[in-house]
Each structure stands twice: as structure tokens, then as C-alpha cells.
N, C-alpha and C. Protein backbone atom coordinates (compact mmCIF):
# COMPACT_ATOMS: atom_id res chain seq x y z
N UNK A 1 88.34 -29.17 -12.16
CA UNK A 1 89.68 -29.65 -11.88
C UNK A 1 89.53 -30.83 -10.92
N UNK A 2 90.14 -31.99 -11.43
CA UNK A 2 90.15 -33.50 -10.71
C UNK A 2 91.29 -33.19 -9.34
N UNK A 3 91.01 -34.33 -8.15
CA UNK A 3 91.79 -34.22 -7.38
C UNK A 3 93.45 -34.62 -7.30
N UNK A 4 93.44 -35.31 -8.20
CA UNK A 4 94.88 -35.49 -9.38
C UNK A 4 95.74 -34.18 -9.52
N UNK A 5 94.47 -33.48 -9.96
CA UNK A 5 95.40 -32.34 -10.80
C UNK A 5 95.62 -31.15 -10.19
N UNK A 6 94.75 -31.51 -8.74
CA UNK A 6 95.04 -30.52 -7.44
C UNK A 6 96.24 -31.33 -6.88
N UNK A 7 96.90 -32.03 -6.29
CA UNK A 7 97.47 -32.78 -6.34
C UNK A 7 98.72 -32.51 -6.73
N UNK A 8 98.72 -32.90 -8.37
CA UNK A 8 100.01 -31.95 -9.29
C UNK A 8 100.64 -31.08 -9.00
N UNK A 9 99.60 -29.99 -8.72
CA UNK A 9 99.60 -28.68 -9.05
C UNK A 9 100.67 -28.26 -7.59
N UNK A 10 99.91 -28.94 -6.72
CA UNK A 10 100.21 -28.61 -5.42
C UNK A 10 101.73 -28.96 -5.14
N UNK A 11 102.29 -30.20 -5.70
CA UNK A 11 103.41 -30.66 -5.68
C UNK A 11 104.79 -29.38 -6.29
N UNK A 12 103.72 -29.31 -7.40
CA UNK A 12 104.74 -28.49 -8.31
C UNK A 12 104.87 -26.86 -7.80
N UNK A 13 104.21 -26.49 -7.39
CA UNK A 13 103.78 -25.07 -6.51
C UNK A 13 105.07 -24.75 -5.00
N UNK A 14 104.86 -26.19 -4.61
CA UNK A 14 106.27 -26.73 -3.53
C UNK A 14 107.23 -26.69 -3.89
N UNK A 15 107.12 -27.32 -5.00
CA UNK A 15 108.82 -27.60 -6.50
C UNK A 15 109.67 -26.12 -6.14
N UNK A 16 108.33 -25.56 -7.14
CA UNK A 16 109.04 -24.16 -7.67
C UNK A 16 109.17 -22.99 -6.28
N UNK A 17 108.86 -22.84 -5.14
CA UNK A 17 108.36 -21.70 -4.37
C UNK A 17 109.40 -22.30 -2.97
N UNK A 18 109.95 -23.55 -3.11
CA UNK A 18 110.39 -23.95 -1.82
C UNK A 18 112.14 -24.92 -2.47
N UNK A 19 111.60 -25.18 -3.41
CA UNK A 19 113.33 -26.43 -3.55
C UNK A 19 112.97 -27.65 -3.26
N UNK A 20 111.90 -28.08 -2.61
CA UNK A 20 111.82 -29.21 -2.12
C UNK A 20 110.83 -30.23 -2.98
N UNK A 21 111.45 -31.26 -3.35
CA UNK A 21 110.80 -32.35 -4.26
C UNK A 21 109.93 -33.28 -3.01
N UNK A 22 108.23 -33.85 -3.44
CA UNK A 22 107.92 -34.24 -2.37
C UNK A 22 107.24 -35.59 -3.35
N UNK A 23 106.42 -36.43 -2.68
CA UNK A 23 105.93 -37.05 -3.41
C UNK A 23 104.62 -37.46 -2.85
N UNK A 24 103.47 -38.39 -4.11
CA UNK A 24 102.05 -38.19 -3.61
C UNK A 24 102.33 -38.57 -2.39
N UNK A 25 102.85 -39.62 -1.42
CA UNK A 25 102.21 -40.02 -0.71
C UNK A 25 103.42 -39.23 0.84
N UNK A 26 103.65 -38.01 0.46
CA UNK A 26 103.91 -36.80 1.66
C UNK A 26 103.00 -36.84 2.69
N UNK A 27 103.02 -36.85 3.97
CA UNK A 27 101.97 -36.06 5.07
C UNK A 27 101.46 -34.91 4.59
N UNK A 28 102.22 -34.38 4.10
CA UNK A 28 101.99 -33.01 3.39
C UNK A 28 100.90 -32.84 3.04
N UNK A 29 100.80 -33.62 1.72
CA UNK A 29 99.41 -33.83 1.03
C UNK A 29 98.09 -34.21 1.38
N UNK A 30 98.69 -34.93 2.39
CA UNK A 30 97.36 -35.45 3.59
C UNK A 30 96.93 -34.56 3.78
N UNK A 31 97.24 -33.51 4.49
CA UNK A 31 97.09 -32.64 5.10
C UNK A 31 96.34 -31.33 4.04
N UNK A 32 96.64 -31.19 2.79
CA UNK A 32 96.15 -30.67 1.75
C UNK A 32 94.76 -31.87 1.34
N UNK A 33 94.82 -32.56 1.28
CA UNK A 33 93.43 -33.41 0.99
C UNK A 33 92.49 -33.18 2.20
N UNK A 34 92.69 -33.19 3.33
CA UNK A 34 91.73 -33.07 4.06
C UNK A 34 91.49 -31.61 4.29
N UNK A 35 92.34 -30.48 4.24
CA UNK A 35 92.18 -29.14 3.95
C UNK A 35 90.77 -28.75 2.68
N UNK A 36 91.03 -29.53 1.76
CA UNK A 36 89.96 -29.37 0.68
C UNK A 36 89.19 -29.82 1.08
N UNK A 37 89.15 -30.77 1.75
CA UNK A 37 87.60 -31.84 1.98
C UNK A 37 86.87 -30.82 2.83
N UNK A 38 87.90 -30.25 3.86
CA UNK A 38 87.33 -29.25 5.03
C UNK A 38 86.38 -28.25 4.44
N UNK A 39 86.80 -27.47 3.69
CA UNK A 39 86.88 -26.66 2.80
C UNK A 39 85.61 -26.72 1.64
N UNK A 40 85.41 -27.67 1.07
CA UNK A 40 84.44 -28.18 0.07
C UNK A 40 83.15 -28.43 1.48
N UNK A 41 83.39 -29.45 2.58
CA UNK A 41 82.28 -29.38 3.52
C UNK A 41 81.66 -28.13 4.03
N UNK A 42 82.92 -27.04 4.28
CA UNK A 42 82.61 -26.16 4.81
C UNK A 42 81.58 -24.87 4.11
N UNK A 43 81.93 -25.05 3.11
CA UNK A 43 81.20 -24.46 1.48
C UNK A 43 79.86 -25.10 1.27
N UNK A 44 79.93 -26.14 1.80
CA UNK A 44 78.22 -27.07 1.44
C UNK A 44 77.19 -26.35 2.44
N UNK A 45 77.98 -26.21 3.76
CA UNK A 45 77.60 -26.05 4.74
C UNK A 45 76.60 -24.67 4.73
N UNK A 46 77.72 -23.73 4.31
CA UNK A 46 77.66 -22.35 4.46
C UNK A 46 76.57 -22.01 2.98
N UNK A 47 76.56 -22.80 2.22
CA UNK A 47 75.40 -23.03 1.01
C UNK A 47 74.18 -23.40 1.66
N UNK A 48 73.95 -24.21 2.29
CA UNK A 48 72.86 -24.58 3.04
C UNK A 48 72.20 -23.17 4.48
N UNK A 49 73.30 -22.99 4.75
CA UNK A 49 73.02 -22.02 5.56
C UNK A 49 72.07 -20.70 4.92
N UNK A 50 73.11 -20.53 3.68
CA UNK A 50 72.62 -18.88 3.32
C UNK A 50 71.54 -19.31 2.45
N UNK A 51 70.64 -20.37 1.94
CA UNK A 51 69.44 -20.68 1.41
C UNK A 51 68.51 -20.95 2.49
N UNK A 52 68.72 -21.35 3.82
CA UNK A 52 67.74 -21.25 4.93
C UNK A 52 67.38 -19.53 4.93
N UNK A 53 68.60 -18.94 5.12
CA UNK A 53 68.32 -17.86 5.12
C UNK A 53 67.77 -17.35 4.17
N UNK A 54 67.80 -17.16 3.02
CA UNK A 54 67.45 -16.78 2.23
C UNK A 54 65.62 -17.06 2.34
N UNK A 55 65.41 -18.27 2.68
CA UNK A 55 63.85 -19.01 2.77
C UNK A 55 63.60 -18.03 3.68
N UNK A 56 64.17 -17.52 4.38
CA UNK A 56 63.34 -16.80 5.69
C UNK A 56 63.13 -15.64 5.62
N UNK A 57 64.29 -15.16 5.00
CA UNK A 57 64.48 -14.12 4.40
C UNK A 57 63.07 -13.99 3.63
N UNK A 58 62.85 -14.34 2.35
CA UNK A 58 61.39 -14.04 1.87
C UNK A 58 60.69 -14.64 2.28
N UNK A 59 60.13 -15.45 3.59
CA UNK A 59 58.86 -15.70 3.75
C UNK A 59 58.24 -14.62 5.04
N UNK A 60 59.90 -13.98 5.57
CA UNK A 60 59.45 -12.82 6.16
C UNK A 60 59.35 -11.31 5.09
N UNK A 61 59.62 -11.57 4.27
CA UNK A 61 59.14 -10.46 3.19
C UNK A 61 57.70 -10.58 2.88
N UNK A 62 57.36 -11.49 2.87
CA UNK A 62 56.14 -12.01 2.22
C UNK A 62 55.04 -11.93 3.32
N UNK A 63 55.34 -12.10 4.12
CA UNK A 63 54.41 -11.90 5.56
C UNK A 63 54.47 -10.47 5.85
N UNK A 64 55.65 -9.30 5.62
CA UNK A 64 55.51 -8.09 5.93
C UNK A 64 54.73 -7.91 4.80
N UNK A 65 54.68 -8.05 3.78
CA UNK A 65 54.09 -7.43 2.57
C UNK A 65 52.35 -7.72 2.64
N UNK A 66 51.86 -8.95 3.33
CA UNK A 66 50.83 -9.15 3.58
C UNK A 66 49.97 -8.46 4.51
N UNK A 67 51.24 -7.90 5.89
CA UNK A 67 50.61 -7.47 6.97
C UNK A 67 50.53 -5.87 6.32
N UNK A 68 51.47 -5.40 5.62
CA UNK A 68 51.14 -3.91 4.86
C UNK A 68 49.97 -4.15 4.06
N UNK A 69 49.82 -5.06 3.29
CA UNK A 69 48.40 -5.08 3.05
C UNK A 69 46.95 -4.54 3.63
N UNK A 70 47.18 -5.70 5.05
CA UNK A 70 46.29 -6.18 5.76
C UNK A 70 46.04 -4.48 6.57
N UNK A 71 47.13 -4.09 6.67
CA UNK A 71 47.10 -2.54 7.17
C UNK A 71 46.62 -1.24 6.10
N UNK A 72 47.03 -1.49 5.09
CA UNK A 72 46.62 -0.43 3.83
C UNK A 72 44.45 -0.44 3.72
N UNK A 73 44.41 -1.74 3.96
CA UNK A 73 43.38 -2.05 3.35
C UNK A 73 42.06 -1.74 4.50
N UNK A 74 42.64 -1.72 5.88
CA UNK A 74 41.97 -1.14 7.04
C UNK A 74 41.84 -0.39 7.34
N UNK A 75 43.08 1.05 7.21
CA UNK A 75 43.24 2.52 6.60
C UNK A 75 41.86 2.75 5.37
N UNK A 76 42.36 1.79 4.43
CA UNK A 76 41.27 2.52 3.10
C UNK A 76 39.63 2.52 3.50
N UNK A 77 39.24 1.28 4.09
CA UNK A 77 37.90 0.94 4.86
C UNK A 77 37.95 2.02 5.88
N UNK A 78 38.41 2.57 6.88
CA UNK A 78 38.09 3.49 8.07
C UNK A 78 37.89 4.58 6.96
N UNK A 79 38.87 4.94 6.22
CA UNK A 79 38.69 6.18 5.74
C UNK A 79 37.52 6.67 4.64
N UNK A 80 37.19 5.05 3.87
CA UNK A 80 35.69 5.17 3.44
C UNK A 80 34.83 5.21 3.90
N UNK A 81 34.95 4.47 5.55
CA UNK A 81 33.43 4.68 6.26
C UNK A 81 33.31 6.53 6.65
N UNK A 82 34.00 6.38 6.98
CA UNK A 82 34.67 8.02 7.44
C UNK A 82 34.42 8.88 6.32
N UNK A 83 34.49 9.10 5.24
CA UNK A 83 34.09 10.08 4.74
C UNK A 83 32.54 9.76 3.91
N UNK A 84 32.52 8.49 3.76
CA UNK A 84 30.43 8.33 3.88
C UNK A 84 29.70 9.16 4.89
N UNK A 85 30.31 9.01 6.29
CA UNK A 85 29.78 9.72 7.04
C UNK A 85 29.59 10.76 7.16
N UNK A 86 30.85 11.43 6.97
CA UNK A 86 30.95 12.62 6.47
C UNK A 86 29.63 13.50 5.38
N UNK A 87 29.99 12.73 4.40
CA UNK A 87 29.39 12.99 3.20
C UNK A 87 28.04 12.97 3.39
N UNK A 88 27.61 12.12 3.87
CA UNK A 88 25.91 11.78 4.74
C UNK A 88 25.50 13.12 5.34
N UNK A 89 26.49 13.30 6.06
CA UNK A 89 26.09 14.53 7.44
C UNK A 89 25.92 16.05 6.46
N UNK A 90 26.48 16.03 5.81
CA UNK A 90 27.00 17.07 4.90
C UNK A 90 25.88 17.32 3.80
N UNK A 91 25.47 16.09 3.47
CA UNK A 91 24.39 16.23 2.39
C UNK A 91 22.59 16.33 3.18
N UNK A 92 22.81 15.74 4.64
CA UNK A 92 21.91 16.10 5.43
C UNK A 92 21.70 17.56 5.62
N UNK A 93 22.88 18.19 5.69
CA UNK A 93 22.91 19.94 6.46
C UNK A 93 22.48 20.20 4.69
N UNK A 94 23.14 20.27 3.95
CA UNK A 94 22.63 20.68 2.65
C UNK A 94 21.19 20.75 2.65
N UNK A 95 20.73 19.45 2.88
CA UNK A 95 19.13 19.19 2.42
C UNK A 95 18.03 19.87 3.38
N UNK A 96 18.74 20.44 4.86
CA UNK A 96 18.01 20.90 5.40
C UNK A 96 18.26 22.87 4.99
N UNK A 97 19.41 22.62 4.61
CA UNK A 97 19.52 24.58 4.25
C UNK A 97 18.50 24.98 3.07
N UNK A 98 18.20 23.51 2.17
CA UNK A 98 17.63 23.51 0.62
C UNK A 98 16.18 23.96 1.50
N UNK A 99 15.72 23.20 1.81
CA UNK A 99 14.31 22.93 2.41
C UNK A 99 14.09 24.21 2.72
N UNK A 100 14.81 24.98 3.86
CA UNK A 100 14.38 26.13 4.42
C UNK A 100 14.14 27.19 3.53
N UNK A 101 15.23 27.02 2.84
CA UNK A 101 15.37 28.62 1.34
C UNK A 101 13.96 28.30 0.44
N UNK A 102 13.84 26.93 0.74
CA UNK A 102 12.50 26.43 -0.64
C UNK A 102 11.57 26.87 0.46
N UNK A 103 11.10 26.69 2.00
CA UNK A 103 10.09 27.06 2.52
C UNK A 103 9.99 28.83 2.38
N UNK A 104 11.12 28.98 2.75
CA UNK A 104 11.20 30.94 2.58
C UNK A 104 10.50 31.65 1.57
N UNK A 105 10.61 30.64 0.11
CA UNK A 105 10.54 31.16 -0.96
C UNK A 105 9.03 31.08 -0.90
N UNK A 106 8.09 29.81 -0.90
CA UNK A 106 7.31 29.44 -0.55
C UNK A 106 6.17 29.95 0.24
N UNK A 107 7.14 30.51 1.28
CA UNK A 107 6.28 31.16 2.27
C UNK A 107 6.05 33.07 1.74
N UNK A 108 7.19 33.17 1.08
CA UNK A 108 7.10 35.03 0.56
C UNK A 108 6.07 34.78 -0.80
N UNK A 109 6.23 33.63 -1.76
CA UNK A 109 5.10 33.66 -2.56
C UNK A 109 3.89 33.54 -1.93
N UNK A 110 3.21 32.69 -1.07
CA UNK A 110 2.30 32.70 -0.59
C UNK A 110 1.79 34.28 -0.21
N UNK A 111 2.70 34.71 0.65
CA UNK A 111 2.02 36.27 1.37
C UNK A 111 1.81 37.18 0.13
N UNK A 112 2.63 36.77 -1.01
CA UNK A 112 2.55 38.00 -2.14
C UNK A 112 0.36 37.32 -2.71
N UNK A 113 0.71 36.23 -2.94
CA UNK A 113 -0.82 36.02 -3.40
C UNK A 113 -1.59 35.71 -2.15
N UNK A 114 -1.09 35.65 -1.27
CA UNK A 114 -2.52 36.51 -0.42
C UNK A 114 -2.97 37.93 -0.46
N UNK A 115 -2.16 38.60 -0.62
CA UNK A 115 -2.06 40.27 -0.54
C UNK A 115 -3.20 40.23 -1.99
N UNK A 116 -2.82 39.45 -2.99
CA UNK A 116 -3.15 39.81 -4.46
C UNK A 116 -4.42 39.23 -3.96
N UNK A 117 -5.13 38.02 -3.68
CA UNK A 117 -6.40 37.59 -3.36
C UNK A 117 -7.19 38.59 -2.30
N UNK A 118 -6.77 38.80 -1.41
CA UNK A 118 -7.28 40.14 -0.23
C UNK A 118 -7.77 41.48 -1.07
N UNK A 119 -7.08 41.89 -2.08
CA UNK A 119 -7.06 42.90 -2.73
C UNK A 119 -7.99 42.70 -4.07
N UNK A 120 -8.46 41.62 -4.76
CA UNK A 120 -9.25 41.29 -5.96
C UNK A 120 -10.52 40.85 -4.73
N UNK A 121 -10.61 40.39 -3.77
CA UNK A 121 -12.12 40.58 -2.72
C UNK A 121 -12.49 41.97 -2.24
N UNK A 122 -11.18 42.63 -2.11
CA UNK A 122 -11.92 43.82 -2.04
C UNK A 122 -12.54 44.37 -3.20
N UNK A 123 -11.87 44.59 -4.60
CA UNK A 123 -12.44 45.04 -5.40
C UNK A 123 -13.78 44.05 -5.82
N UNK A 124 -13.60 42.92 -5.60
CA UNK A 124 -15.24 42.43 -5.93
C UNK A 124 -16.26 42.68 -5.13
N UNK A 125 -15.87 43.12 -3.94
CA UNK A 125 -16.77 43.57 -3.19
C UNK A 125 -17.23 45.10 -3.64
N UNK A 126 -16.18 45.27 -3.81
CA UNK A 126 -17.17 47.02 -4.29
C UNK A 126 -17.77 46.83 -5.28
N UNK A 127 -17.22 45.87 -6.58
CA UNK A 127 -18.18 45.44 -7.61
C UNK A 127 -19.74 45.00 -7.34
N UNK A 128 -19.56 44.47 -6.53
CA UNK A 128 -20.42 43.80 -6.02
C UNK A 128 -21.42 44.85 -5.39
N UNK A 129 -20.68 45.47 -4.37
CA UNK A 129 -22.00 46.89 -3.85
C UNK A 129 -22.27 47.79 -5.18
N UNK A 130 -21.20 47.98 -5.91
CA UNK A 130 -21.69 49.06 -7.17
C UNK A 130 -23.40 48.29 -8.48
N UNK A 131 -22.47 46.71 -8.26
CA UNK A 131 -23.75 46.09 -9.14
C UNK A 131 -25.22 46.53 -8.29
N UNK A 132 -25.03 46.06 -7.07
CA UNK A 132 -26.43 46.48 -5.70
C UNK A 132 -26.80 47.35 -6.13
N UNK A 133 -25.78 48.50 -6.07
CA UNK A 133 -26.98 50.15 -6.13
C UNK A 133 -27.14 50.22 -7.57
N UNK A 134 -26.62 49.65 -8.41
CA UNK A 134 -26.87 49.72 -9.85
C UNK A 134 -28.16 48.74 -10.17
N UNK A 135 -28.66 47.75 -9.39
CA UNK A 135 -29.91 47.05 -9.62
C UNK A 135 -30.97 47.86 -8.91
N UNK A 136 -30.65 48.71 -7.21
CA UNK A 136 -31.51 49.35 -6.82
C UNK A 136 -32.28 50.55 -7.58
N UNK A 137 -31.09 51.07 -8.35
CA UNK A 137 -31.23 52.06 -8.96
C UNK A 137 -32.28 52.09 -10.06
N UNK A 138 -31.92 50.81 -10.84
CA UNK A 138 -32.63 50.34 -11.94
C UNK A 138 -34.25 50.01 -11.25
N UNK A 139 -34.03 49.69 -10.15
CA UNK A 139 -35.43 49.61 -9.51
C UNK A 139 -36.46 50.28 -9.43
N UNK A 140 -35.46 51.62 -8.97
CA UNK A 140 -36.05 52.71 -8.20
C UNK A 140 -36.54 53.32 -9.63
N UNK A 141 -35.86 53.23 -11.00
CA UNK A 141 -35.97 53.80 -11.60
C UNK A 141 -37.43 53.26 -12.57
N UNK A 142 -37.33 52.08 -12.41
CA UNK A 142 -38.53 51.24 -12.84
C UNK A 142 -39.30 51.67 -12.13
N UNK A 143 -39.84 51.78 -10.98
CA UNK A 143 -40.79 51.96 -9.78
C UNK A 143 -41.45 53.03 -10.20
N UNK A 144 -40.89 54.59 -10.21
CA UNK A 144 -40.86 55.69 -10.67
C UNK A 144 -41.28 55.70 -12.24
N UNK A 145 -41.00 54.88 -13.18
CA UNK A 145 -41.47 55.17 -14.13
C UNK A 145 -43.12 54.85 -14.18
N UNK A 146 -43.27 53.52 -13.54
CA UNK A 146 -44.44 52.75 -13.64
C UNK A 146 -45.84 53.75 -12.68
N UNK A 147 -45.36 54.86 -11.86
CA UNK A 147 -45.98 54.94 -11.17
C UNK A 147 -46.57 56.09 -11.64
């Protein structure tokens, strides 16, 4: 809509709502032209305003969203070093409980085949004295025959 036809409009709005016939060049209208001008400035104004804002508006979105980042991502690192460590310490105690049960085991097989080696020396030893008197014998028995 041209300023003409604001203008018109405005005249005729007076016409009908008041009785009173005016014409363009009323104070009146003055006063309605610079009302709009006010009005249209004041609108530019308040446009400019709420797009600053708006700029700030998301570049402080954008900076919180970075610093939640910057925070998520320092959380996730502590909590990975943190449970490496964990996990380290944990697989340490493991490896030393493994070790011991494997020495235990280790150590009860051993005593079982010592017992079994202690026990096959003894019997070779009596083998061994039985072969003796079994060669003496054969000796004695040779000796005795020959004589």
C-alpha cells in the first residue's frame, strides 16, 4: 500500500467515523505522515535490534554447546583413564591369584611324584639287594659245586 493510499484511506476513515471533510494538505495528516515515518523507523529499528540479538543469541548457543563438549569429552577421558586403571589393577590381582593356584597345583604335583620317585628307589633298592644275594647265592652255589 502506497503513501497515497494511506493518505485516502485516512481521510475517508475521518469522513465516515467523525463528519468532518479534511483535505491532503490538513496538519492532521502531517501529523499521520510523520506518525508512519515514526513508526516504519521504529520497526527498522526494533528489526535490527532483535537480529543482534538473535546473533548473540546463537553464538552464545554455540559457545555453550562447545563448552558441553569440551566438558563431555573430559568426563569421557577421566573416566577412560579411570577404568584402564582400574582394569590394570584388577587384571594384576587376577594374574597374581592365577600364578598362586598354578604354583599350588604345581607344588601338590611335585610332592605327589616325589612320594612316587622315593617309593620306586626304594623298591629298586631292594631289587637291587635281592639281585646281590641272588648273585651271592649263585656264587656260593658255584663255589660249592666246584669244590
Amino acid at each position: 500500500m502506497t503513501s497515497d493510499d494511506k493518505i485516502e484511506e485516512t481521510i475517508k476513515a475521518i469522513a465516515a467515523k467523525h463528519g468532518i471533510a479534511i483535505s491532503r494538505d490538513d496538519p492532521i495528516l502531517v501529523m499521520q505522515t510523520i506518525n508512519d515515518r515514526l513508526m516504519l523507523d521504529s520497526q527498522t529499528a526494533q528489526q535490527e535490534i532483535l537480529e543482534s540479538f538473535k546473533s548473540e543469541l546463537e553464538e552464545t548457543a554455540h559457545r555453550w554447546s562447545e563448552d558441553s563438549k569440551k566438558k563431555a569429552d573430559r568426563i569421557l577421558n577421566a573416566a577412560l583413564v579411570t577404568s584402564k586403571e582400574v582394569m590394570s589393577q584388577e587384571m594384576k590381582e587376577a594374574g597374581k591369584l592365577v600364578a598362586e593356584a598354578v604354583k599350588r597345583e604345581f607344588d601338590a604335583s611335585t610332592a605327589k611324584l616325589v612320594s612316587s620317585i622315593q617309593e620306586a628307589r626304594r623298591v629298586s633298592m631292594l631289587n637291587m639287594a635281592a639281585a646281590g644275594l641272588a648273585v651271592l647265592a649263585a656264587a656260593i652255589a658255584l663255589w660249592a659245586s666246584t669244590m
